[in-house]
Protein backbone atom coordinates (compact mmCIF):
# COMPACT_ATOMS: atom_id res chain seq x y z
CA UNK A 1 -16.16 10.65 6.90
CA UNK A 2 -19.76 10.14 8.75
CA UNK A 3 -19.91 7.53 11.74
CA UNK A 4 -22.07 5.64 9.15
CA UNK A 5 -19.66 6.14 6.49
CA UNK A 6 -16.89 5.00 8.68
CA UNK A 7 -19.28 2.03 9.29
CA UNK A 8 -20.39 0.64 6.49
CA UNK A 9 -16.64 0.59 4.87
CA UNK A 10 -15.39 -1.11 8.30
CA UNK A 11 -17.79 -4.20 8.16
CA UNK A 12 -17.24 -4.54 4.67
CA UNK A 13 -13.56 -5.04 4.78
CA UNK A 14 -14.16 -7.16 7.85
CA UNK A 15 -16.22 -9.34 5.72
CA UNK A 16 -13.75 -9.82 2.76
CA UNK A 17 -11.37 -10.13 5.37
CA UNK A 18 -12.89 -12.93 7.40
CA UNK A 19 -13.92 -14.66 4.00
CA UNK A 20 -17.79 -14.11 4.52
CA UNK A 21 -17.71 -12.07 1.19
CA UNK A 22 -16.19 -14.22 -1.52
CA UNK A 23 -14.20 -12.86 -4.46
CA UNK A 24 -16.76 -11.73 -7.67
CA UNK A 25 -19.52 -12.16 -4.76
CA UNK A 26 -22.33 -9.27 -5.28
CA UNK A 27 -22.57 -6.71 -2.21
CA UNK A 28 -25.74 -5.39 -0.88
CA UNK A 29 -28.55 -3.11 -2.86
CA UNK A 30 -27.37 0.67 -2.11
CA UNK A 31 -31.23 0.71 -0.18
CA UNK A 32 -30.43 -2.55 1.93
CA UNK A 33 -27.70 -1.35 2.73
CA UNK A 34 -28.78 2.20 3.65
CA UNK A 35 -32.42 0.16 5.83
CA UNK A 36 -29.31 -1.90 7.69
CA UNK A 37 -27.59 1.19 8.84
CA UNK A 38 -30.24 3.39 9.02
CA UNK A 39 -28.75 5.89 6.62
CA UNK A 40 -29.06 7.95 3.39
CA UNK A 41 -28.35 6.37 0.35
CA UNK A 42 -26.01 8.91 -0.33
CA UNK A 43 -24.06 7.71 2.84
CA UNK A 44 -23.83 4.32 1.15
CA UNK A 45 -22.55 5.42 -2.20
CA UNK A 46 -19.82 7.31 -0.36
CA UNK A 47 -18.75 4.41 1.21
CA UNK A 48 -19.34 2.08 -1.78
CA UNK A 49 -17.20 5.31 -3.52
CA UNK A 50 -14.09 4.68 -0.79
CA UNK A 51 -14.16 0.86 -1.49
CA UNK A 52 -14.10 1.29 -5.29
CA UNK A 53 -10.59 3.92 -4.66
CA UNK A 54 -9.10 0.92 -2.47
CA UNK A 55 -9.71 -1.15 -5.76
CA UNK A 56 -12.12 -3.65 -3.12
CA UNK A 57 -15.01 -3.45 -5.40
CA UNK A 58 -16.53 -2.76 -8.45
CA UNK A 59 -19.84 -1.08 -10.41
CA UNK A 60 -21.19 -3.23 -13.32
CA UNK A 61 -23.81 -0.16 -14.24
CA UNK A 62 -27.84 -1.15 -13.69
CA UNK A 63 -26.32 -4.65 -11.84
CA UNK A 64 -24.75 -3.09 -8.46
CA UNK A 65 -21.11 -3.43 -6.64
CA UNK A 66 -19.04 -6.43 -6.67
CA UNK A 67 -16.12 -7.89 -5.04
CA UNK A 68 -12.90 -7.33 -7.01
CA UNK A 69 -11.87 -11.16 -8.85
CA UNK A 70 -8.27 -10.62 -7.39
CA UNK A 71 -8.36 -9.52 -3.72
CA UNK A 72 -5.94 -11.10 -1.32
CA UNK A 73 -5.50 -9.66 2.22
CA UNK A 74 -4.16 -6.35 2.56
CA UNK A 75 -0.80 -5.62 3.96
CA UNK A 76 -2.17 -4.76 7.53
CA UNK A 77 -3.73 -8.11 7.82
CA UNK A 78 -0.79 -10.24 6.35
CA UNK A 79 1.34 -11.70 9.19
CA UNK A 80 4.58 -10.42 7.26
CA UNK A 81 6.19 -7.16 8.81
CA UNK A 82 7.86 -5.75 6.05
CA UNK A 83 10.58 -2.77 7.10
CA UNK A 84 12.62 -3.76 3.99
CA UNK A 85 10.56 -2.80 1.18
CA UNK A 86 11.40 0.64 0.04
CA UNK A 87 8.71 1.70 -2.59
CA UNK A 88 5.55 3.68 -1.65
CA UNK A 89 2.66 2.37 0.44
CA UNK A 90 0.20 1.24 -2.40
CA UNK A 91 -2.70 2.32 0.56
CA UNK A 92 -0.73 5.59 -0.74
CA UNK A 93 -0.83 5.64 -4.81
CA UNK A 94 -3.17 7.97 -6.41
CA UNK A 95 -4.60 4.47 -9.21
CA UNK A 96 -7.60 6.17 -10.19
CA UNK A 97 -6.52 10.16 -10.08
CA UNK A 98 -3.36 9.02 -12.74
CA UNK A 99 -5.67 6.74 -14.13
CA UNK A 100 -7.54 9.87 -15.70
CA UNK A 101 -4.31 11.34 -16.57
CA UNK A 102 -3.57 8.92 -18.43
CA UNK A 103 -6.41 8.21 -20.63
CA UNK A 104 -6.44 12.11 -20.87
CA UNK A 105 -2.64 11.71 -22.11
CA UNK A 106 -3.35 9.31 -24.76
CA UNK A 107 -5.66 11.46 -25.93
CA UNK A 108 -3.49 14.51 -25.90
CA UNK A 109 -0.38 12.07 -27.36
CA UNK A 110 -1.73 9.61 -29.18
CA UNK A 111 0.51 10.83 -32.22
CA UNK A 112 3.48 10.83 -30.17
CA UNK A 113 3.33 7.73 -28.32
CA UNK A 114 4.71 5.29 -30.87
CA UNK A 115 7.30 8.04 -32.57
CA UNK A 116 10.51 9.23 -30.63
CA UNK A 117 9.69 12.28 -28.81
CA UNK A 118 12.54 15.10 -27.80
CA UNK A 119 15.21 13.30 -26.40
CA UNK A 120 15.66 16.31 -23.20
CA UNK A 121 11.67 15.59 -22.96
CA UNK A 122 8.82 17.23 -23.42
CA UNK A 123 9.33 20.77 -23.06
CA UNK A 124 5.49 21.22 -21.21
CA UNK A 125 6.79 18.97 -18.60
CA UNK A 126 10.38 20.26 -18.01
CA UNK A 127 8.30 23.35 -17.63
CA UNK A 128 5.55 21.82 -14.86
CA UNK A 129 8.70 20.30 -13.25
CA UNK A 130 10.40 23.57 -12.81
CA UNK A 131 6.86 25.46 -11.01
CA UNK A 132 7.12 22.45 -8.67
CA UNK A 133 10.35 22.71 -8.05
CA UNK A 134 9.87 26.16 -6.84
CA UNK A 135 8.39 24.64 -3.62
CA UNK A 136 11.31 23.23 -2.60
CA UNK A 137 13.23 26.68 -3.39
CA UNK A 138 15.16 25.18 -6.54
CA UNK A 139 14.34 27.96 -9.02
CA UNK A 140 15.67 27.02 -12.62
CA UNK A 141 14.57 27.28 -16.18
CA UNK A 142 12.92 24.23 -18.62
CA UNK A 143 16.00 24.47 -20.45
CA UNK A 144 18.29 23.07 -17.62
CA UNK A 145 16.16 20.17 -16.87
CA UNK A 146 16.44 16.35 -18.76
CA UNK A 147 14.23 13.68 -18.59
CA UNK A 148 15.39 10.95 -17.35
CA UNK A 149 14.09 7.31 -16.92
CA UNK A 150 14.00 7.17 -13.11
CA UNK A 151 17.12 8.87 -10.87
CA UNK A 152 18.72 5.37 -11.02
CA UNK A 153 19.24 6.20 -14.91
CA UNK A 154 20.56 9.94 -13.89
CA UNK A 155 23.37 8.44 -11.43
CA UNK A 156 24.27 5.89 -13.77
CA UNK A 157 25.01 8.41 -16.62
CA UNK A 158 26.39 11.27 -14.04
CA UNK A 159 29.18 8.43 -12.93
CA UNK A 160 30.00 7.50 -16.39
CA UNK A 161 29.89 11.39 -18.07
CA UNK A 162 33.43 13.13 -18.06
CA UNK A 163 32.72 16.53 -16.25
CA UNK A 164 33.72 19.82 -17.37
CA UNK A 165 36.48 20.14 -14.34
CA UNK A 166 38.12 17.09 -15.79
CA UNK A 167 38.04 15.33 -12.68
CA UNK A 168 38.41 11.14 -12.52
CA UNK A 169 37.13 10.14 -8.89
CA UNK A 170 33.67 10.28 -7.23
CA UNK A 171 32.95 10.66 -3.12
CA UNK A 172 30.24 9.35 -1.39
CA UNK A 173 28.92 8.99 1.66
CA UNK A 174 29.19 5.81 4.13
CA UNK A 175 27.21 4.58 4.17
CA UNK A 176 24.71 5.46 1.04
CA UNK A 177 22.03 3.96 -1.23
CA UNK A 178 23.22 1.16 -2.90
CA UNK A 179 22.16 1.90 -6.11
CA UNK A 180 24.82 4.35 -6.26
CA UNK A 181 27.58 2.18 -5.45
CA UNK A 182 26.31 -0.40 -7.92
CA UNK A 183 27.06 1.81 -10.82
CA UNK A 184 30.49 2.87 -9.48
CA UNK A 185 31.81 -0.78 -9.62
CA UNK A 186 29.68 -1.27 -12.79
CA UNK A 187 31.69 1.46 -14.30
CA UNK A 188 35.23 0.35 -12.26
CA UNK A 189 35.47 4.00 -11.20
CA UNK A 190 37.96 5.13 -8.49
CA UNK A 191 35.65 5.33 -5.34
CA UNK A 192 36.17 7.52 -2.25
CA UNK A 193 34.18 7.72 0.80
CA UNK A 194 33.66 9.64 4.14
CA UNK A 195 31.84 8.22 7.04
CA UNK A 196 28.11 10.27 8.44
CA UNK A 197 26.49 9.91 10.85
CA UNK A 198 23.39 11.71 12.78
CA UNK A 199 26.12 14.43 13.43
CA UNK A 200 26.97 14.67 10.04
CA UNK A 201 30.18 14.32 8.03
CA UNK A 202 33.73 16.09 9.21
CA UNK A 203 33.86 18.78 7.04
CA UNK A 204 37.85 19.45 8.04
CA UNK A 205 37.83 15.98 6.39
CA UNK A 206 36.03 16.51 2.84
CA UNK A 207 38.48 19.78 2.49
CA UNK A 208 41.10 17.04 2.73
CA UNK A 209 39.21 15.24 0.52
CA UNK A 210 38.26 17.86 -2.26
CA UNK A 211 42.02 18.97 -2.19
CA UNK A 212 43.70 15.92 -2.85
CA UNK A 213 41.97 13.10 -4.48
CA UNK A 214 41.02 14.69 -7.70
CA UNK A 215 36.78 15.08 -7.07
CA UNK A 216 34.73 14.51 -10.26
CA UNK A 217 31.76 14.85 -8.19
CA UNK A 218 30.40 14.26 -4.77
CA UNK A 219 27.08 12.55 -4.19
CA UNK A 220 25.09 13.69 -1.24
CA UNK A 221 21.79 12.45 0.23
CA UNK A 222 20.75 15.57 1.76
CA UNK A 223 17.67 14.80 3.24
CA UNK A 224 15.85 12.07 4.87
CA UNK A 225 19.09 9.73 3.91
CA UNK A 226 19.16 6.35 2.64
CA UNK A 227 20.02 4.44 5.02
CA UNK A 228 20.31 6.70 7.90
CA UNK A 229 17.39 9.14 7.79
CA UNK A 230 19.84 11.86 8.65
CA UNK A 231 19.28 15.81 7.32
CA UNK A 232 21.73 18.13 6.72
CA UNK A 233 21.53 21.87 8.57
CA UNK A 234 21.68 24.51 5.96
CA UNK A 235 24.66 26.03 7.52
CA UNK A 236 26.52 22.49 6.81
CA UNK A 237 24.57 22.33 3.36
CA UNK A 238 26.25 26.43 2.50
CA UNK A 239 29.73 25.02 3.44
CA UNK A 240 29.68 22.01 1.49
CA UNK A 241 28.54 24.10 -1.55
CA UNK A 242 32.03 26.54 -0.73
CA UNK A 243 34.35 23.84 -0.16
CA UNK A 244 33.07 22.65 -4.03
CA UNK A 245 32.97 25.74 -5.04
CA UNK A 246 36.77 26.14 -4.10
CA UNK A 247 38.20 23.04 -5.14
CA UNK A 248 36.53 22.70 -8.11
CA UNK A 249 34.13 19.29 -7.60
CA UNK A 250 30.79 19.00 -8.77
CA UNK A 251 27.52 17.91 -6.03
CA UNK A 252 25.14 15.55 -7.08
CA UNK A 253 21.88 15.99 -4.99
CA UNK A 254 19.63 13.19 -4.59
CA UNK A 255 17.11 14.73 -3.05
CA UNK A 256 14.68 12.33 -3.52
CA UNK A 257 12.47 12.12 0.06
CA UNK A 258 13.15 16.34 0.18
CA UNK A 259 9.58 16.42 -0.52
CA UNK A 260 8.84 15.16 3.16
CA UNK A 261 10.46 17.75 4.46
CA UNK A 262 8.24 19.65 7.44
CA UNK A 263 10.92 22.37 7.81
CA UNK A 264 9.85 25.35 5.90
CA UNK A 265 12.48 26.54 6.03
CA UNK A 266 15.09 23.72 5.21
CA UNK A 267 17.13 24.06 2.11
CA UNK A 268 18.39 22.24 -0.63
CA UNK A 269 22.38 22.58 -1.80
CA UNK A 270 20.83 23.43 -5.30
CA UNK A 271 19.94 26.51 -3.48
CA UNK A 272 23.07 28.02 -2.28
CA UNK A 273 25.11 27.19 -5.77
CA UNK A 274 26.12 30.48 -7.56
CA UNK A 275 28.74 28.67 -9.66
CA UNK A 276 26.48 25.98 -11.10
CA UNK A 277 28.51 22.94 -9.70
CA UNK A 278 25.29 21.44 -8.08
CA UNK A 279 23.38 18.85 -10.09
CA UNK A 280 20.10 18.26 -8.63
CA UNK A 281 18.28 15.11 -9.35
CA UNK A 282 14.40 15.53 -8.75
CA UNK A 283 12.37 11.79 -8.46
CA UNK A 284 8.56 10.73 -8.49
CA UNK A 285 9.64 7.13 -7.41
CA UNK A 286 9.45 6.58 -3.63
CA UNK A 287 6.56 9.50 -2.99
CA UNK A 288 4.61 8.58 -6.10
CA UNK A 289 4.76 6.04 -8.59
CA UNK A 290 8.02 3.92 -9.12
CA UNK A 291 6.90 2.43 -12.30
CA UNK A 292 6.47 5.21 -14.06
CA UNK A 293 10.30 5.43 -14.64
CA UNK A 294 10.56 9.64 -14.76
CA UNK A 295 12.53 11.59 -13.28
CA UNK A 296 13.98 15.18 -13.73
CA UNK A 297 17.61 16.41 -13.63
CA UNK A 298 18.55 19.90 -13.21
CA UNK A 299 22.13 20.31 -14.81
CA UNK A 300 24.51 23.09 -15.74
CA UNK A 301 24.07 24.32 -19.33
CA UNK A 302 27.63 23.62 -20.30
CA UNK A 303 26.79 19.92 -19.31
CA UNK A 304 23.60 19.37 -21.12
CA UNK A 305 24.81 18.35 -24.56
CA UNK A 306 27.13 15.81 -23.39
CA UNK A 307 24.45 14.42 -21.02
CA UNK A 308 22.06 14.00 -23.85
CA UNK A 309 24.98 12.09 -25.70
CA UNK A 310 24.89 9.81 -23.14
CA UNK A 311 21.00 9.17 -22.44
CA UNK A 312 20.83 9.20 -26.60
CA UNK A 313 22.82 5.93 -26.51
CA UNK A 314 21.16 4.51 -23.32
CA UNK A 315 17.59 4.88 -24.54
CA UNK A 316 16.93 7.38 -26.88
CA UNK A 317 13.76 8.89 -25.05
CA UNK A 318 11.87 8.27 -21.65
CA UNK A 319 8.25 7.24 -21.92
CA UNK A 320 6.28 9.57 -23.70
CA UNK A 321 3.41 8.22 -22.28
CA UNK A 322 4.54 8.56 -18.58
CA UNK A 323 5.75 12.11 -19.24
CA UNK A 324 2.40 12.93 -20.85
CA UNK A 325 0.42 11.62 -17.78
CA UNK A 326 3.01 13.42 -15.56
CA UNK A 327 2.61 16.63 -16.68
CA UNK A 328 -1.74 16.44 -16.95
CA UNK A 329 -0.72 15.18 -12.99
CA UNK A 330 1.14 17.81 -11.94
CA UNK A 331 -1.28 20.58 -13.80
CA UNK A 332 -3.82 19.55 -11.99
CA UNK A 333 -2.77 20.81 -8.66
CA UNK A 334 -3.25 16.53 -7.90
CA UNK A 335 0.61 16.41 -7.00
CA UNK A 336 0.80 18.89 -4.56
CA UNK A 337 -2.67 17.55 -2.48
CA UNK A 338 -0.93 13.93 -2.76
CA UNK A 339 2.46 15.31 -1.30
CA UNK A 340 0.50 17.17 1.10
CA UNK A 341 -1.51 13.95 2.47
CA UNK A 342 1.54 11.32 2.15
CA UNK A 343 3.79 13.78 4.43
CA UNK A 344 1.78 13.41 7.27
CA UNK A 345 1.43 9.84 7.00
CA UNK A 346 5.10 9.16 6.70
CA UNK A 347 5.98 11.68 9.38
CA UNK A 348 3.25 9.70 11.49
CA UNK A 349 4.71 6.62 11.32
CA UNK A 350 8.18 7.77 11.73
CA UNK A 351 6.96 8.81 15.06
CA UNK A 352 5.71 5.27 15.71
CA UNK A 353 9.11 3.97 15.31
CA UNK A 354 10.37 5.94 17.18
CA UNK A 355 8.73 5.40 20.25
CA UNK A 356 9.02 2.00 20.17
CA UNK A 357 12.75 2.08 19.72
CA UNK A 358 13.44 4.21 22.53
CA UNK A 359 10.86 1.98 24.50
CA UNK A 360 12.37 -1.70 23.21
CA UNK A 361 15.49 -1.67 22.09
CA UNK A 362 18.21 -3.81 24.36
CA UNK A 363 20.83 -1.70 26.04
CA UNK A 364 23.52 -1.43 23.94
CA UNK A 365 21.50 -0.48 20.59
CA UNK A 366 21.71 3.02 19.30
CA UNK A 367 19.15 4.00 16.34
CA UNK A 368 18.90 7.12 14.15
CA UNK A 369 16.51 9.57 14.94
CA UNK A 370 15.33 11.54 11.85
CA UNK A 371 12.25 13.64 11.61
CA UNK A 372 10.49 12.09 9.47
CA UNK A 373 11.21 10.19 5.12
CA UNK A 374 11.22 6.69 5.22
CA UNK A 375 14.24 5.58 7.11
CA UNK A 376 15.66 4.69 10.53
CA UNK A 377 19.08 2.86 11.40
CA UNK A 378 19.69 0.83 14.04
CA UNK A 379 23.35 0.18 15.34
CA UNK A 380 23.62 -2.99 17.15
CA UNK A 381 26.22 -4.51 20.29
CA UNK A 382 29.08 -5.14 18.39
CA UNK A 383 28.86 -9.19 19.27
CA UNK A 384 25.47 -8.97 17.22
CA UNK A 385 26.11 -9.53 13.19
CA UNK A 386 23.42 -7.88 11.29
CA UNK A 387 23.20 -10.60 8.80
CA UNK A 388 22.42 -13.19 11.33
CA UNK A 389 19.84 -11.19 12.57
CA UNK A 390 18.31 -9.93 9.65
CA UNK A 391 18.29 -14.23 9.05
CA UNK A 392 16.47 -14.82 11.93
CA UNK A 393 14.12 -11.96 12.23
CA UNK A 394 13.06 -13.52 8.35
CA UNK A 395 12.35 -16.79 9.87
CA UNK A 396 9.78 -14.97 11.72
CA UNK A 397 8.22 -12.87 8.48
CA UNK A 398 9.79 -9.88 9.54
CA UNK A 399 12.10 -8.39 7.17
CA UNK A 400 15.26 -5.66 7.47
CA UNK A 401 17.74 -4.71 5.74
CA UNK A 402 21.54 -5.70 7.20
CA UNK A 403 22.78 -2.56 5.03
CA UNK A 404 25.66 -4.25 3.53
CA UNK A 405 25.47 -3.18 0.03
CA UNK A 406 24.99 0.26 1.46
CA UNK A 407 29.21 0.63 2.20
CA UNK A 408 31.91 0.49 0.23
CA UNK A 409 34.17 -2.69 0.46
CA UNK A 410 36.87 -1.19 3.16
CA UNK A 411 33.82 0.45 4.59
CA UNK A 412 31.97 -2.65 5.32
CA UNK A 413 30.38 -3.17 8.87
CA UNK A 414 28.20 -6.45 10.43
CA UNK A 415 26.90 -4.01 12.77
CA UNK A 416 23.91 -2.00 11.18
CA UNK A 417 20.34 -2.67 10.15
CA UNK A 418 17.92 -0.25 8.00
CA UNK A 419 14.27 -0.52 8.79
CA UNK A 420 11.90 1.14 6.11
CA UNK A 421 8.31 2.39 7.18
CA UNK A 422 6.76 2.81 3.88
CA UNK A 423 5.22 -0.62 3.38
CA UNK A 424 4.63 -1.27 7.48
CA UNK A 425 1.72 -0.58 8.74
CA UNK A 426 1.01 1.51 12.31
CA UNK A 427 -0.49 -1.88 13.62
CA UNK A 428 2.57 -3.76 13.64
CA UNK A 429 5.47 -1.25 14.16
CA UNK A 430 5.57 -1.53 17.84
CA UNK A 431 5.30 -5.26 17.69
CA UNK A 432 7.65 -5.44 14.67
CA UNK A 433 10.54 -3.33 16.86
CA UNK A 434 9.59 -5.75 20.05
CA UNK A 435 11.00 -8.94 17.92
CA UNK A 436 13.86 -7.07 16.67
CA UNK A 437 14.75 -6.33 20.21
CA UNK A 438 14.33 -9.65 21.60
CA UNK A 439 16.19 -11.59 19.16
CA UNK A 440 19.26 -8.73 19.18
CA UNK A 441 19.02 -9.49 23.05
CA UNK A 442 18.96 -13.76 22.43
CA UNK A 443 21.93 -12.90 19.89
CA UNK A 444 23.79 -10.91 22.49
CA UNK A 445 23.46 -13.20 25.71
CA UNK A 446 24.28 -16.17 23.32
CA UNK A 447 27.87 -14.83 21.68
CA UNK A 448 28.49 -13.31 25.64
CA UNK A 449 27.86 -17.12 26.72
CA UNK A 450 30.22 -18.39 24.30
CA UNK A 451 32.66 -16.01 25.14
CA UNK A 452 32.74 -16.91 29.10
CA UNK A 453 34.11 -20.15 28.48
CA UNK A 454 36.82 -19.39 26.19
């Protein structure tokens, strides 16, 4: 982007943003514009171009560019600080780029859309999902992969599906993403978990586990994890794979933030199975588009019929609409330049948080450290309850997560708060980390007070 370029898009989101440019208001002529700055015409379109992808303005053709009816302040200028939200940074989505694909989808579909479609979806996009998946060194065939609406629909299944080993229980992690633990007590199912941390989980442990609790299946965040941000090595990721492979569990991988990854050479479990006991759940939610409810499942051929059994009486078929535009997406080569740009972003701002936790938290504090996805933990002094301070940070429009819902019930703990970068902007992170500091430290001296004159 030019200096002009860079100039011209500035002042005009200054202007919306100080209320000198009203909503449906007309901007400037392209050639007052380009006499105000001095510049090409062209230099104006391009910036009039950057606006319109930001959904700031409008063309009305032979008329000129308008302000968008609906625009409210962006997320960077609202005084909320927002490290609970979990969904990508809509600064982030690719609205025009999918817009194409789908008009080009409807197009393609239109006899499909309103009939009910293959209920392991559309072969063309099993098949685009495999080539991606290739990039993240899980090599399959179309035939192994279901469509599913969203990985929250392939968990819920997966904990309700018997499993070919016979198996009744399911292990998780503590703590994990609470969507996961919602279908467990949905479905009343015997529940076991083992504690991780940055250092991982005590692998003498799951052997104890595997062996003696009768293991349907255990499901493993192994990258970027919800709510810790921690990563697996591979060497950790190889044994976990043998331990299933000799007792006889099944591994669900929810890899959904592996995408992130910047470690070429980093692994998925999918990867080291020769036995076929890993399941590997691939989603488009939290790097792409949440509401387009698709995601892909990679499962073992002996479980594919049953599995389909099960979707067939959730919902018949996902979106054929959404799988339509998916696959045109993912074609285009549009996927991998998105992924591409979002990584750095993310891993930018994980940085950012960082820094200002190891500059501002209280002494006391420990946080999480991961590379880079979209979470860090932070545990607090024990005297400080995470709920209380999630309260009051709220009171001030900033908003974590006290990570309750994230542990099982004898796994519960006051102590730990989640802190999400995807919807925060770079602007306030420090400044966001600086309040959660100073009211953990109020928190602190307060309970210590009250505790001096017992």
């Amino acid at each position: 982007m030019s200096t002009k370029y860079k100039k011209i898009v500035e002042e005009i989101k200054n202007q919306l943003t100080n209320g000198t440019l009203a909503a449906g208001s007309k901007l400037p002529s392209v050639r007052q514009l380009s006499e105000t700055f001095s510049c090409s015409k062209n230099t104006v379109i391009k910036a009039y171009s950057e606006l319109e992808k930001e959904h700031l303005v409008y063309a009305i053709p032979q008329s000129g560019y308008y302000i968008v009816n609906e625009f409210a302040l962006s997320a960077e200028d609202s005084t909320i600080v927002d490290f609970l939200s979990a969904g990508p940074d809509n600064h982030l989505i690719p609205y025009l780029e999918f817009q194409h694909c789908l008009n080009q989808a409807i197009e393609i579909y239109k006899k499909d859309i309103f009939t009910y479609s293959d209920h392991q979806g559309f072969y063309s996009l099993r098949t685009e999902i495999v080539k991606n998946l290739q990039d993240s060194q899980v090599f399959t065939d179309p035939d192994r992969v279901v469509i599913v609406s969203g990985s929250q629909q392939a968990i819920h299944l997966l904990t309700a599906l018997p499993f070919p080993n016979g198996k009744k229980n399911i292990l998780i992690e503590q703590p994990t993403y609470f969507g996961m633990i919602e279908s467990l007590q949905i479905h009343q199912v015997s529940t076991f978990g083992i504690e991780l941390s940055m250092n991982g989980i005590d692998l003498d442990r799951l052997e104890y586990i595997f062996k003696n609790n009768n293991i349907k299946f255990f499901y493993i965040i192994p990258r970027f994890h919800n709510p810790l941000g921690h990563s697996y090595t591979n060497n950790e990721k190889k044994k976990i794979v043998e331990l299933a492979n000799k007792y006889d569990v099944y591994i669900v991988e929810d890899d959904f933030l592996g995408e992130l990854d910047r470690n070429k050479k980093s692994d998925p479990l999918f990867s080291y199975d020769t036995s076929g006991r890993v399941i590997y759940i691939k989603s488009f939610s939290k790097v792409f588009l949440p509401g387009l409810r698709i995601a892909g499942v990679v499962l073992p051929k002996i479980m594919i019929n049953n599995f389909l059994r099960y979707k067939f009486s959730s919902d018949f078929n996902s979106s054929v609409l959404s799988q339509g535009a998916l696959e045109i997406y993912l074609k285009s080569g549009m996927y991998k330049s998105h992924i591409k740009k979002i990584k750095e972003v993310y891993f930018h701002r994980m940085q950012l948080l960082k820094s200002a936790c190891e500059e501002l938290l209280p002494e006391g504090t420990h946080y999480t450290q991961p590379d880079s996805g979209f979470y860090l933990s932070i545990y607090l002094p024990e005297n400080v309850s995470a709920k209380r301070l999630a309260f009051l940070l709220s009171e001030k429009l900033i908003l974590i997560d006290d990570a309750d819902r994230m542990f099982l019930t004898n796994y519960k703990k006051d102590n730990l708060i989640r802190l999400c970068i995807s919807q925060v902007q770079d602007h306030q992170i420090k400044w966001g980390v600086k309040m959660i500091a100073e009211t953990i430290t109020l928190l602190s001296n307060k309970r210590n007070y009250y505790y001096s004159l017992l």
